[in-house]
C-alpha atoms as a PDB file:
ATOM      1  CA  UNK A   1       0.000   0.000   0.000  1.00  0.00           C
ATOM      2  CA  UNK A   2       2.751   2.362   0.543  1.00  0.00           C
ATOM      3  CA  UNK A   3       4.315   2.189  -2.572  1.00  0.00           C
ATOM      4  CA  UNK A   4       1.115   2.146  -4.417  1.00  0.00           C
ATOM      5  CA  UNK A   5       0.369   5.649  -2.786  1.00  0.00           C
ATOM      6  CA  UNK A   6       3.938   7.172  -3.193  1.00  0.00           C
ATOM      7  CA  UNK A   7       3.768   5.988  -7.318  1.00  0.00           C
ATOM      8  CA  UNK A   8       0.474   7.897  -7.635  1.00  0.00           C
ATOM      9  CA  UNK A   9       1.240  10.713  -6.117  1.00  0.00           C
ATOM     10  CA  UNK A  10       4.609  10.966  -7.693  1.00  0.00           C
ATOM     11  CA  UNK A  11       2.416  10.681 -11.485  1.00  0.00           C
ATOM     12  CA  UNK A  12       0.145  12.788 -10.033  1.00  0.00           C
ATOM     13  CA  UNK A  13       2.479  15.742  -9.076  1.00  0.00           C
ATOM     14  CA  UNK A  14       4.347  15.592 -12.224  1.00  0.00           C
ATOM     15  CA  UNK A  15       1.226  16.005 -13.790  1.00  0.00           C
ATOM     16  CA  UNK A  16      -0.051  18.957 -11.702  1.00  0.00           C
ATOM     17  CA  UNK A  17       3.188  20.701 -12.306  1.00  0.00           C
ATOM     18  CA  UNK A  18       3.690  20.880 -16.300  1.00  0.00           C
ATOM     19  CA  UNK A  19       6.848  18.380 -15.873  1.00  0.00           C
ATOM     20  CA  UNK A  20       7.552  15.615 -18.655  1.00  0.00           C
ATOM     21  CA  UNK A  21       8.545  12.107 -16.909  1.00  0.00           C
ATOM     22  CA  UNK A  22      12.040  12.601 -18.259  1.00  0.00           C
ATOM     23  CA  UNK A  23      11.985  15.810 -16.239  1.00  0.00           C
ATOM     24  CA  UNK A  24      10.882  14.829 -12.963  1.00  0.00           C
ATOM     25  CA  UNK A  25      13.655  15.093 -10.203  1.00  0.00           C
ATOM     26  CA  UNK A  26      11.980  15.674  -7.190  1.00  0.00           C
ATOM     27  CA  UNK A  27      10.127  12.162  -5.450  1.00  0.00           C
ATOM     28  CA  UNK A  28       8.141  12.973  -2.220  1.00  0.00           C
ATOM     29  CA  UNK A  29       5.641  10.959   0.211  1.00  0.00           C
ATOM     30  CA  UNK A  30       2.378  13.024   1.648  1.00  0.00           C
ATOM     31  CA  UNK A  31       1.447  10.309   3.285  1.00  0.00           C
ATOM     32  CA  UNK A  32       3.322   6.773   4.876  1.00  0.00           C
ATOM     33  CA  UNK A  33       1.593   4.341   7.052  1.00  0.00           C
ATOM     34  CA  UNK A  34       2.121   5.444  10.731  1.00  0.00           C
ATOM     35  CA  UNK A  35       2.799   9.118  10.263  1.00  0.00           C
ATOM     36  CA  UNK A  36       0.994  11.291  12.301  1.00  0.00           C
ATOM     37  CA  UNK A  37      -0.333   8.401  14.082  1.00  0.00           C
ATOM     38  CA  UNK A  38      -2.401   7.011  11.466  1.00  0.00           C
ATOM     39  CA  UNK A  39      -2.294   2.879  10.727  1.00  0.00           C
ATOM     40  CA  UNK A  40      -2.949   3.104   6.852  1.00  0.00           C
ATOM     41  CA  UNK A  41      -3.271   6.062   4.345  1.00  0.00           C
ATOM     42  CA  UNK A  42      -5.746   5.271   1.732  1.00  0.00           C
ATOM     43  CA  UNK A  43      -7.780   6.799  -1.722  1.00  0.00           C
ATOM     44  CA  UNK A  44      -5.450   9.772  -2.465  1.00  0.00           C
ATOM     45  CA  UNK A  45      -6.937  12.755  -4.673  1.00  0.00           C
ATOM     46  CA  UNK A  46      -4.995  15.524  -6.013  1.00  0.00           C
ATOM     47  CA  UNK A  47      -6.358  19.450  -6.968  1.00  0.00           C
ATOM     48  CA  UNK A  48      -4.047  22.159  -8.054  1.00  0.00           C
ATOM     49  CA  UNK A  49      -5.405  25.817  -6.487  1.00  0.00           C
ATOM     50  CA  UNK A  50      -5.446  28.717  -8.514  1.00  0.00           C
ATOM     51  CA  UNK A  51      -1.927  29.824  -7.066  1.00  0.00           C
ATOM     52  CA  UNK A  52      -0.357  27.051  -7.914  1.00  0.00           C
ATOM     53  CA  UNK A  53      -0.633  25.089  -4.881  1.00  0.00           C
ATOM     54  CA  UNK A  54      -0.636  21.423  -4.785  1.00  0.00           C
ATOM     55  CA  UNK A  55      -3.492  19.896  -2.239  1.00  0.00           C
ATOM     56  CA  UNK A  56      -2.749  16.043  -1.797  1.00  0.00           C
ATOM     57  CA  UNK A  57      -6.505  14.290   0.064  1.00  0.00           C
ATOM     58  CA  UNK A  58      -6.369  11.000   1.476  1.00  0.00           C
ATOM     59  CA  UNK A  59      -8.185   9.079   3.705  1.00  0.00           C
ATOM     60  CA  UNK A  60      -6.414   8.163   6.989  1.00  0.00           C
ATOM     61  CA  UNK A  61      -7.352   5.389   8.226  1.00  0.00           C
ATOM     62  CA  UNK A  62      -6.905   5.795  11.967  1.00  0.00           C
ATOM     63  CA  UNK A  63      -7.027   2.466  13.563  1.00  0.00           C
ATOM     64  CA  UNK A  64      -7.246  -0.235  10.962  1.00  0.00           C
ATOM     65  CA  UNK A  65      -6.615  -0.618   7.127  1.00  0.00           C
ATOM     66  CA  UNK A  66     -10.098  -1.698   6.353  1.00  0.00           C
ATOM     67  CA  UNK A  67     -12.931   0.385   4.879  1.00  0.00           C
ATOM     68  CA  UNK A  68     -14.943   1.343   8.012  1.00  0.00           C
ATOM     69  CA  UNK A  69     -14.443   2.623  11.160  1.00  0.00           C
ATOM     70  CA  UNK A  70     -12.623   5.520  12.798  1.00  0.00           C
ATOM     71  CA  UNK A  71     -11.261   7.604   9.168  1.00  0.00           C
ATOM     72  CA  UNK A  72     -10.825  11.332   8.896  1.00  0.00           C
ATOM     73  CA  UNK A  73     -10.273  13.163   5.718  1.00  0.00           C
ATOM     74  CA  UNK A  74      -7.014  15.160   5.523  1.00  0.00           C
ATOM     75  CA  UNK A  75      -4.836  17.129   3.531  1.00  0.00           C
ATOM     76  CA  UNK A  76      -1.568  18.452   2.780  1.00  0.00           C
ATOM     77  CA  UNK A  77      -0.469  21.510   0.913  1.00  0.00           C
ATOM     78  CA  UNK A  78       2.592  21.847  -1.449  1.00  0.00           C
ATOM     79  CA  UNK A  79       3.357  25.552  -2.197  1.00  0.00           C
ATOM     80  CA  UNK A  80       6.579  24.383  -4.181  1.00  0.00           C
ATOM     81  CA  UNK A  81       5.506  21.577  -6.667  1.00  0.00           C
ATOM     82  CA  UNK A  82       5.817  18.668  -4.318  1.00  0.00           C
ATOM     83  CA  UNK A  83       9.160  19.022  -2.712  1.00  0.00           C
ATOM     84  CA  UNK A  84       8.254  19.692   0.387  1.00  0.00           C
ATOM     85  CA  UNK A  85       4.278  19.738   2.023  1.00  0.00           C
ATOM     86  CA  UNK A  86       2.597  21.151   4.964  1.00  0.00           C
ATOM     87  CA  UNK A  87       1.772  19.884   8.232  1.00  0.00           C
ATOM     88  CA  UNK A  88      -1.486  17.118   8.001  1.00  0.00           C
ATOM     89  CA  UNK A  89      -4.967  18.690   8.722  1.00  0.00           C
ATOM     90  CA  UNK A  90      -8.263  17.484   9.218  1.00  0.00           C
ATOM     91  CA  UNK A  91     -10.753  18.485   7.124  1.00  0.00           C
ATOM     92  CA  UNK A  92     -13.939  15.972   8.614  1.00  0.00           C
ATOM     93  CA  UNK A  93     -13.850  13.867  11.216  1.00  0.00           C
ATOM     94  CA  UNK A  94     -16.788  12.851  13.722  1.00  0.00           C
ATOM     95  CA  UNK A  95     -14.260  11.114  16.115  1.00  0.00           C
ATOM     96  CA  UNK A  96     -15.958   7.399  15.307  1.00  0.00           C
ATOM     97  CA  UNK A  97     -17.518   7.376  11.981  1.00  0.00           C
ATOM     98  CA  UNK A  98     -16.092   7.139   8.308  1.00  0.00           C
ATOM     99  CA  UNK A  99     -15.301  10.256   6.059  1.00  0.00           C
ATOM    100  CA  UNK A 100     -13.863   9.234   3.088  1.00  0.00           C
ATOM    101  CA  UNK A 101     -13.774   9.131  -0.774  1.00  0.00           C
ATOM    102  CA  UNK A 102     -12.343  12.681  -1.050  1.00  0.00           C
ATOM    103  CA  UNK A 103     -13.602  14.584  -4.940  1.00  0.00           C
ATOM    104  CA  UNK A 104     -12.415  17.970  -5.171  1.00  0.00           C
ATOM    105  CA  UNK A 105     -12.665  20.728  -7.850  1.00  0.00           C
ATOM    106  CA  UNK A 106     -11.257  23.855  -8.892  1.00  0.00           C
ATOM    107  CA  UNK A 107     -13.945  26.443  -9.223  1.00  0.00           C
ATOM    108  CA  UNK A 108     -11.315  28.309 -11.721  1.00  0.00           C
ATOM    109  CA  UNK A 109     -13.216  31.555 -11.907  1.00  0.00           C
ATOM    110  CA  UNK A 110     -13.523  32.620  -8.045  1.00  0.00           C
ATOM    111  CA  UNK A 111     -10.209  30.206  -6.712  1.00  0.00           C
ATOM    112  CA  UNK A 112     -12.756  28.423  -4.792  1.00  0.00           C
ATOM    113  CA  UNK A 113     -12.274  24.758  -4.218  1.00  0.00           C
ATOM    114  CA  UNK A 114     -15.102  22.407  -3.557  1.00  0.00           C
ATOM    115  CA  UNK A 115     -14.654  19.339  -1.631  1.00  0.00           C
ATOM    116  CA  UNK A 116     -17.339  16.332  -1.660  1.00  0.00           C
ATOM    117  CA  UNK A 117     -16.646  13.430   0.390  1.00  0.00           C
ATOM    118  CA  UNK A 118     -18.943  10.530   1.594  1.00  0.00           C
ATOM    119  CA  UNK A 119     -19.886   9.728   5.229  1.00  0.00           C
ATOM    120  CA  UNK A 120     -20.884   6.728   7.457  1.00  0.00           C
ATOM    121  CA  UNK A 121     -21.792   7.234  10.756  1.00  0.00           C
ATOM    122  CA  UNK A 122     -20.753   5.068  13.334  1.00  0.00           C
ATOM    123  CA  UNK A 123     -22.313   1.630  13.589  1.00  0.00           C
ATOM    124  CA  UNK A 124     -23.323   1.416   9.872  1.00  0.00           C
ATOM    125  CA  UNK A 125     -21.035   0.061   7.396  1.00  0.00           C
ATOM    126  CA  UNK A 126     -21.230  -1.366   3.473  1.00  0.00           C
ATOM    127  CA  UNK A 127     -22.042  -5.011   4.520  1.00  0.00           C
ATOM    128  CA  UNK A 128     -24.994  -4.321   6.859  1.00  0.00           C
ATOM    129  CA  UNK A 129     -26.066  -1.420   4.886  1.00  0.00           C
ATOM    130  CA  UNK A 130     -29.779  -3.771   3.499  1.00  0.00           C
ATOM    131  CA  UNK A 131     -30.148  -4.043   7.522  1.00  0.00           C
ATOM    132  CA  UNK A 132     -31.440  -0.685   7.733  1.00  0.00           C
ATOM    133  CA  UNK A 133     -34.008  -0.253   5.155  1.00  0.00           C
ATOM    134  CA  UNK A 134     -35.739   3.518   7.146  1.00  0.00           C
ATOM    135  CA  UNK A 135     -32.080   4.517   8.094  1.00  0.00           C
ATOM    136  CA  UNK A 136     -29.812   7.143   6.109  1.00  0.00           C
ATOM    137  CA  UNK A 137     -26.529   4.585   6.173  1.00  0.00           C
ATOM    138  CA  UNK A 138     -24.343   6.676   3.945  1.00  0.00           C
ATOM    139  CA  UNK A 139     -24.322  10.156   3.270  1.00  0.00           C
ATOM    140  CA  UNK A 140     -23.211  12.914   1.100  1.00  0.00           C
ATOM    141  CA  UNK A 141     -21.068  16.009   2.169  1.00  0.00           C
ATOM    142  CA  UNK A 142     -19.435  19.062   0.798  1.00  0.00           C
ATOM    143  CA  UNK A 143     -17.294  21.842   1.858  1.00  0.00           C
ATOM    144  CA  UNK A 144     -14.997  24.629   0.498  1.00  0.00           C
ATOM    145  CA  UNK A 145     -11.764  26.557   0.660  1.00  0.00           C
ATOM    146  CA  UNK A 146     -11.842  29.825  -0.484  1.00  0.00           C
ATOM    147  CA  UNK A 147      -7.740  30.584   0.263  1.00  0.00           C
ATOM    148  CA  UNK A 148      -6.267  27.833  -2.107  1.00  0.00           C
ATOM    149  CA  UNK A 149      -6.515  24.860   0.973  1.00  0.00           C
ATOM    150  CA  UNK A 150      -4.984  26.611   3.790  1.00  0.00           C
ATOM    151  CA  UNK A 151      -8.535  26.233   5.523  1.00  0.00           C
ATOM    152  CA  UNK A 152     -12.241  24.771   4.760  1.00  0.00           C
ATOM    153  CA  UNK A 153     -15.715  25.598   5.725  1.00  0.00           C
ATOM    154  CA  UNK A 154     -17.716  23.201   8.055  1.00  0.00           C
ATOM    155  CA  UNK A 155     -18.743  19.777   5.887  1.00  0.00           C
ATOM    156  CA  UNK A 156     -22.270  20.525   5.091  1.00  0.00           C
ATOM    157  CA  UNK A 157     -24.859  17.231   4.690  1.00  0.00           C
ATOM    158  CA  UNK A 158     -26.825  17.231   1.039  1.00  0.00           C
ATOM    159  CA  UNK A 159     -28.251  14.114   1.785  1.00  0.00           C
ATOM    160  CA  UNK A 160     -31.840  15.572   1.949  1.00  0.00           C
ATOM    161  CA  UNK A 161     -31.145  17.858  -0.789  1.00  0.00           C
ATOM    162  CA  UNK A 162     -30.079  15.601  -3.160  1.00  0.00           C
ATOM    163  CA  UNK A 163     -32.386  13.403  -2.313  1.00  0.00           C
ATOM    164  CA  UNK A 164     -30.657   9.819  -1.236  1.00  0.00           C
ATOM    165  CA  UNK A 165     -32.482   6.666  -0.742  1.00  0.00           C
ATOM    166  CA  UNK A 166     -32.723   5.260   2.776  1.00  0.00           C
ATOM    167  CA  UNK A 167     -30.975   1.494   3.380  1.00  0.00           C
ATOM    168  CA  UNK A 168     -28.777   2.571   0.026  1.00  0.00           C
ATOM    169  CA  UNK A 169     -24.913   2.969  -0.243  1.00  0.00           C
ATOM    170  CA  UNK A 170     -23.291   6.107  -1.835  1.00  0.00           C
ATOM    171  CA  UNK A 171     -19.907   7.201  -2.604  1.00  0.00           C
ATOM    172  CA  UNK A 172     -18.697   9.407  -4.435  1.00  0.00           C
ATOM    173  CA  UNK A 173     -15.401   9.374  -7.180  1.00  0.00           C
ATOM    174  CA  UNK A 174     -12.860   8.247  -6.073  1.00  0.00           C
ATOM    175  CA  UNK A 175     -10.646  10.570  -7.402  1.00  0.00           C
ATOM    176  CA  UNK A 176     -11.738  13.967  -8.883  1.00  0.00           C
ATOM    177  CA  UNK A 177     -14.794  15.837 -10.419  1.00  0.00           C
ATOM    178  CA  UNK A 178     -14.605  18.709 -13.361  1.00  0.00           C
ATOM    179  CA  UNK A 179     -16.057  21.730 -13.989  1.00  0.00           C
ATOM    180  CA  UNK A 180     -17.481  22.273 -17.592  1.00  0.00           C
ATOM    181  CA  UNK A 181     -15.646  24.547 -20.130  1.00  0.00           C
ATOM    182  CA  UNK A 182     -17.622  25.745 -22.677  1.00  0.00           C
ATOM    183  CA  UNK A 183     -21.180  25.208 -24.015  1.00  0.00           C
ATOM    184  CA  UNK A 184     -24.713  25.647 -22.287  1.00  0.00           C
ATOM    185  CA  UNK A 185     -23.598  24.122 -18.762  1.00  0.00           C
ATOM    186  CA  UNK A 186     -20.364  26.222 -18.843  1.00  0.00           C
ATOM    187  CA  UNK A 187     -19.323  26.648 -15.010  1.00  0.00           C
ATOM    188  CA  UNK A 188     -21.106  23.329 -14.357  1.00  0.00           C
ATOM    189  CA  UNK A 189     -19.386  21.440 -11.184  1.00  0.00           C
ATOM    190  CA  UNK A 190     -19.620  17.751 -12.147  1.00  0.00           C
ATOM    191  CA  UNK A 191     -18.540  14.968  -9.372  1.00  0.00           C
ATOM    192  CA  UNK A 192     -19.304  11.393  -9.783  1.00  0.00           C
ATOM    193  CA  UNK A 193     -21.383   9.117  -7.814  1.00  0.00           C
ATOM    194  CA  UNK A 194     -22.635   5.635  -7.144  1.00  0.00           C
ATOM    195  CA  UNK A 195     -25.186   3.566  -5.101  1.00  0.00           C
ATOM    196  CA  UNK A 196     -25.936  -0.058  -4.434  1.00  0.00           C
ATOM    197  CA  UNK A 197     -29.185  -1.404  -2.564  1.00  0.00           C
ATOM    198  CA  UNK A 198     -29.998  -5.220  -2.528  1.00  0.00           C
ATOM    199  CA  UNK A 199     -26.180  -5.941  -4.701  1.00  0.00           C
ATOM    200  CA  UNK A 200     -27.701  -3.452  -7.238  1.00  0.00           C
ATOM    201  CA  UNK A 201     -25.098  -0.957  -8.382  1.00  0.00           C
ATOM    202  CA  UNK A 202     -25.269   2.218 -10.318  1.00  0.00           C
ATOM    203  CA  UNK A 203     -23.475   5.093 -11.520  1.00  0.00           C
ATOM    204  CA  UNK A 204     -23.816   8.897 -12.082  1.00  0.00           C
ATOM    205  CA  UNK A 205     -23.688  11.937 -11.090  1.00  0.00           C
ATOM    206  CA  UNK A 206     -24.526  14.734  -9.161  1.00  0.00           C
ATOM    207  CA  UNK A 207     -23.896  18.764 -10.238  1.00  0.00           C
ATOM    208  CA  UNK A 208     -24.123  22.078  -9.085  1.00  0.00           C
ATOM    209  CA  UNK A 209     -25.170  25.004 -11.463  1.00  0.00           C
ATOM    210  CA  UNK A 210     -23.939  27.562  -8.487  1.00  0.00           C
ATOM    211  CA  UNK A 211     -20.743  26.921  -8.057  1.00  0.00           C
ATOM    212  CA  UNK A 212     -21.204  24.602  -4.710  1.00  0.00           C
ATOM    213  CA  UNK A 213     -24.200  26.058  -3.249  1.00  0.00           C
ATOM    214  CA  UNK A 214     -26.966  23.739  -4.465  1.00  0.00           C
ATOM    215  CA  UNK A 215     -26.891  20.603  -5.670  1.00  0.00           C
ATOM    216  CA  UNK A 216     -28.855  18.390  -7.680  1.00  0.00           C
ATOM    217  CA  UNK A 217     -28.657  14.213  -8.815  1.00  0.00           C
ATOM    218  CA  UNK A 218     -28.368  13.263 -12.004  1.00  0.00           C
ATOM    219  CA  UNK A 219     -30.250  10.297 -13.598  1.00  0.00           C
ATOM    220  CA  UNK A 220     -28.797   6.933 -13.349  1.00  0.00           C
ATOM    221  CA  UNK A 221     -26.350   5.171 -16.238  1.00  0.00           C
ATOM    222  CA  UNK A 222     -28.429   2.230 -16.546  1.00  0.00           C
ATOM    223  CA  UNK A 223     -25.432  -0.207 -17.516  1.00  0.00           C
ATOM    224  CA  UNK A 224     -25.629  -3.198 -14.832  1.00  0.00           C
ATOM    225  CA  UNK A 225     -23.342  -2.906 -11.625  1.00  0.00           C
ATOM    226  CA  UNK A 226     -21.492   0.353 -12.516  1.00  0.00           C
ATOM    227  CA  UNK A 227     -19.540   1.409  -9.406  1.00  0.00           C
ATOM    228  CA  UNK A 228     -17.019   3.534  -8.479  1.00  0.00           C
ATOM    229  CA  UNK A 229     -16.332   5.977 -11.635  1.00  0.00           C
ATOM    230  CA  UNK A 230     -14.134   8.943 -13.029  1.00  0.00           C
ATOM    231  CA  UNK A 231     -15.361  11.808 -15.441  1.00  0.00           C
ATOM    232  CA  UNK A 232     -14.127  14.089 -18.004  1.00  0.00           C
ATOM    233  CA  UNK A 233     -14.754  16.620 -20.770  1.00  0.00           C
ATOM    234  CA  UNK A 234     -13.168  15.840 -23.523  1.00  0.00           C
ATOM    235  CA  UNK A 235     -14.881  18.330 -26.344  1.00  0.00           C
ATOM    236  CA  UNK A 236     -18.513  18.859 -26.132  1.00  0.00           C
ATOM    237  CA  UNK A 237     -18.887  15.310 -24.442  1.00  0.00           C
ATOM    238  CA  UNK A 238     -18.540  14.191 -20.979  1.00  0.00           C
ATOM    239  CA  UNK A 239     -16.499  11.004 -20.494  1.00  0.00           C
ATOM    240  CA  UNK A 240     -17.672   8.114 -17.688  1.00  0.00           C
ATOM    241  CA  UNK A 241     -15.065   5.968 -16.711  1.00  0.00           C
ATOM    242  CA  UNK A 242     -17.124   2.640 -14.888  1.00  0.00           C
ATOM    243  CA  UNK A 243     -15.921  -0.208 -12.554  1.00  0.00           C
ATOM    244  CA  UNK A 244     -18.024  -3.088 -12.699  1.00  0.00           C
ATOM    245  CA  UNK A 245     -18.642  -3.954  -9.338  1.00  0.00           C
ATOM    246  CA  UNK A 246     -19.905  -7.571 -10.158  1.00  0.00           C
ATOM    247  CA  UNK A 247     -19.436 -10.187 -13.093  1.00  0.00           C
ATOM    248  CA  UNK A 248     -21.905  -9.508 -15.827  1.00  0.00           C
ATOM    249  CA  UNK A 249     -21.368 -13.613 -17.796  1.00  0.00           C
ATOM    250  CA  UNK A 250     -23.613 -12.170 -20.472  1.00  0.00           C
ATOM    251  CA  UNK A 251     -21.926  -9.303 -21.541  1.00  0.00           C
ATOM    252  CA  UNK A 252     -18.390 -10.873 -21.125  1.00  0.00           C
ATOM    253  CA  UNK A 253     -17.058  -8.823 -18.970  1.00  0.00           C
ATOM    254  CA  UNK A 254     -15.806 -10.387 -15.631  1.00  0.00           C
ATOM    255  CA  UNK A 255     -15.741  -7.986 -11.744  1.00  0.00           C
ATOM    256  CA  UNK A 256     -13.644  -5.296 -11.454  1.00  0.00           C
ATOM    257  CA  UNK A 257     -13.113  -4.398 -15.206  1.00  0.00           C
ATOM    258  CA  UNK A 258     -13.327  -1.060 -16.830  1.00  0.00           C
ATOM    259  CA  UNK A 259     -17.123   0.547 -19.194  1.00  0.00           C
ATOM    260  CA  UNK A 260     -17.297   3.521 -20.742  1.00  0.00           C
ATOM    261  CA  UNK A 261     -20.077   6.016 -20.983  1.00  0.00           C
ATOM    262  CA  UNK A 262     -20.432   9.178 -23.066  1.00  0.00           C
ATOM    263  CA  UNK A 263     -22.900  12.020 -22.260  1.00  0.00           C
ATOM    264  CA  UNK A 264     -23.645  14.875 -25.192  1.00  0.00           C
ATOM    265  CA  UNK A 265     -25.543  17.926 -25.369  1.00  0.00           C
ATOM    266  CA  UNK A 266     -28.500  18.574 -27.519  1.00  0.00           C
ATOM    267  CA  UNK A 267     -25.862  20.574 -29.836  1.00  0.00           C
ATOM    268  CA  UNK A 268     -23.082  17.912 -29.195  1.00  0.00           C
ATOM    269  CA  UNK A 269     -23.342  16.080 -32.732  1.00  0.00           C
ATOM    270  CA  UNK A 270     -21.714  12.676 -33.827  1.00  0.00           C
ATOM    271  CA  UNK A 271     -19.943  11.163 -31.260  1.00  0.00           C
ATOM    272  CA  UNK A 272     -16.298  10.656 -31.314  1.00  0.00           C
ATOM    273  CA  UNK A 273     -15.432   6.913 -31.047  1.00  0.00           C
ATOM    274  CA  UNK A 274     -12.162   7.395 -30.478  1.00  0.00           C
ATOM    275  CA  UNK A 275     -11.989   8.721 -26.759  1.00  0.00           C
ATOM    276  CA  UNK A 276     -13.485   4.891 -25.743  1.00  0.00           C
ATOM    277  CA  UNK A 277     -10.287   3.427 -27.088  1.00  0.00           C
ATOM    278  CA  UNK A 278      -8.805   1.990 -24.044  1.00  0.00           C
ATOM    279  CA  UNK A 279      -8.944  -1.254 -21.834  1.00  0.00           C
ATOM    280  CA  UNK A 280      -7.773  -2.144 -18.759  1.00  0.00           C
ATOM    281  CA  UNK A 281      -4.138  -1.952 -17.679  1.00  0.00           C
ATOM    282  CA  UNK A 282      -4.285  -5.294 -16.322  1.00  0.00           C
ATOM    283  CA  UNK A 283      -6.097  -7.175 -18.328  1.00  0.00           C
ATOM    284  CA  UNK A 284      -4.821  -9.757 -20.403  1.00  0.00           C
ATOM    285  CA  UNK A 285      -7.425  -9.906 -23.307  1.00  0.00           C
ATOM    286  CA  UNK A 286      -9.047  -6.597 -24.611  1.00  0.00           C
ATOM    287  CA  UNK A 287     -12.883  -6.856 -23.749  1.00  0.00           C
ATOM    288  CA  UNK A 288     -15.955  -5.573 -25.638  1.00  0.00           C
ATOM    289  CA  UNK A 289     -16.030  -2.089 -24.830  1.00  0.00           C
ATOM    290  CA  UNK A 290     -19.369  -0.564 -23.946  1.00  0.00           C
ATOM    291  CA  UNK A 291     -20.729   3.355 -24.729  1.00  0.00           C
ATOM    292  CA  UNK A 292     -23.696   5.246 -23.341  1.00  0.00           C
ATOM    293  CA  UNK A 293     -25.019   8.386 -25.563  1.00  0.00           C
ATOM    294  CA  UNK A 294     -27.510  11.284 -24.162  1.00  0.00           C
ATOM    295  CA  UNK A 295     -28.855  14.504 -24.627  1.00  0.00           C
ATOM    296  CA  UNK A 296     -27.993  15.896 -21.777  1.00  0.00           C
ATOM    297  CA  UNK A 297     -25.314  16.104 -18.854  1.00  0.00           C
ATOM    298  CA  UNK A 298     -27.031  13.858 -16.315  1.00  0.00           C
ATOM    299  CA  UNK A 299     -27.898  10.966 -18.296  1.00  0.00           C
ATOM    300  CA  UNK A 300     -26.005   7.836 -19.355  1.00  0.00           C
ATOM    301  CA  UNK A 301     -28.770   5.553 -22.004  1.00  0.00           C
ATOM    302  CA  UNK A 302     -27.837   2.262 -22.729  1.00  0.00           C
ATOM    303  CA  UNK A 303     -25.833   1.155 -26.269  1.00  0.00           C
ATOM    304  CA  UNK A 304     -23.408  -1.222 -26.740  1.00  0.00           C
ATOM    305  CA  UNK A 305     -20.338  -1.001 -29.574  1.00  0.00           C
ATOM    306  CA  UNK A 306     -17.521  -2.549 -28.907  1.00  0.00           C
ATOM    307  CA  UNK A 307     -15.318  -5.187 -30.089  1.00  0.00           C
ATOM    308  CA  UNK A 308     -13.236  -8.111 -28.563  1.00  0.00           C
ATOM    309  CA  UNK A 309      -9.789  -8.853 -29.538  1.00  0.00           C
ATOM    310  CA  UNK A 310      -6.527  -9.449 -28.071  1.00  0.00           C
ATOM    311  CA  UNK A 311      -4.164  -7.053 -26.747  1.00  0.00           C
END
């Protein structure tokens, strides 16, 4: 695990920065198991302020490596490209419960950055989730930072304003959300999300046309047991990026493997087949790959148009 996180952020920060791999001189850690008395570091984000500050987010996993329990979101701040970072701080913690899955964006207008993370109080977790069909057993948060990460607003709860499901899992990312360029939803804060109730899984996402201060949820992809899931803009289109949580035998396409969806505006026009040309890194045999087309920015239709093949 502690390699894992020191190669992505090492990537990561190149990337921030503008370097080239051939460039890159300078290797640093954020976070190592057992620093500042945290067991295991885990799901790392990255977000570059306007000032050119690098903000590392990770969960730390205070007591145990597993996914519930005592875990507080944190961050570090990197005012000279990664060489050196700031002291930990704690951006959500209720002492007990899980806050995790860290999303942030770059509001690239005001500076602001916008934070969404997912919580789980104390006593619930992913497994005993279907136990508590009239009970709120995951939840959806958000706060800001309007001085580049050097502090952050209270988390505030949307779970009632976006509507969640009671007895249902959410999370959101993991990784990070966009915010549109161009186009009628220009400004548009996009972040990722998934459920599950009963082993059903789903993916979307949810958006803010304010710049943070309301949210809404998007309609569901409909593809079988999408789960955790990255998005981009590439053109006019936005770009879904889908785990498959379980092993869909009909579609040939076993757990854990990569699906793509595509979402277009009314004005978007043909799609471009081209940005679904990938598979996954570790797969041996190149998969049919699967598409989802719309006519808007919160819904993910069925179609199917891939190929199989070898690598």
């Amino acid at each position: 695990m502690k390699k894992l996180i020191v190669g992505l952020f090492f990537f990561a920060v190149a990337a921030c920065s503008g370097f080239s791999a051939a460039k890159i001189e300078i290797v640093s850690t954020p976070y190592k198991a057992g620093d500042f008395g945290v067991h295991t570091f885990r799901i790392p984000a990255l977000c570059t302020a306007k000032d050119g500050a690098i903000l590392a987010f990770c969960e730390a996993r205070m007591k145990a490596p597993g996914d519930d329990g005592h875990i507080n979101l944190v961050v570090r701040r990197s005012a000279d490209g990664g060489a050196t970072w700031s002291d930990m701080a704690v951006i959500a913690s209720d002492s007990v419960g899980t806050f995790g899955n860290p999303v942030p964006v770059l509001d690239e207008k005001s500076g602001k950055i916008i934070l969404v993370m997912a919580h789980t109080p104390a006593g619930y977790t992913e497994s005993t989730m279907g136990n508590y069909p009239d009970a709120h057993t995951r939840r959806i948060f958000v706060c800001e930072s309007c001085d580049g990460g050097l502090s952050w607003t209270k988390p505030r709860d949307l779970t009632k304003e976006l509507n969640l499901e009671k007895g249902a899992w959410y999370a959101v990312g993991p990784g990070g959300g966009i915010q549109i360029k161009g186009g009628e939803h220009s400004g548009r804060i996009v972040v990722p999300v998934n459920t599950a109730k009963k082993d059903i899984w789903r993916a979307g996402a949810i958006y803010s046309d304010d710049f943070g201060k309301t949210w809404r949820l998007g309609k569901w992809c409909d593809f079988p047991s999408a789960n955790e899931s990255q998005i981009a803009q590439i053109g006019d289109c936005l770009f879904l990026n889908m785990r498959v949580q379980n092993s869909l035998k009909n579609m040939n396409i076993p757990r854990y493997r990569r699906v793509a969806a595509v979402s277009t505006s009314e004005k978007a026009g043909a799609l471009r087949h081209t940005i679904l040309n990938f598979s996954n890194p570790s797969a041996r045999e190149r998969l049919s790959l699967l598409k989802r087309t719309a006519k808007n920015t919160s819904r993910f239709p069925i179609r199917n148009t891939g190929r199989s093949g070898s690598i």
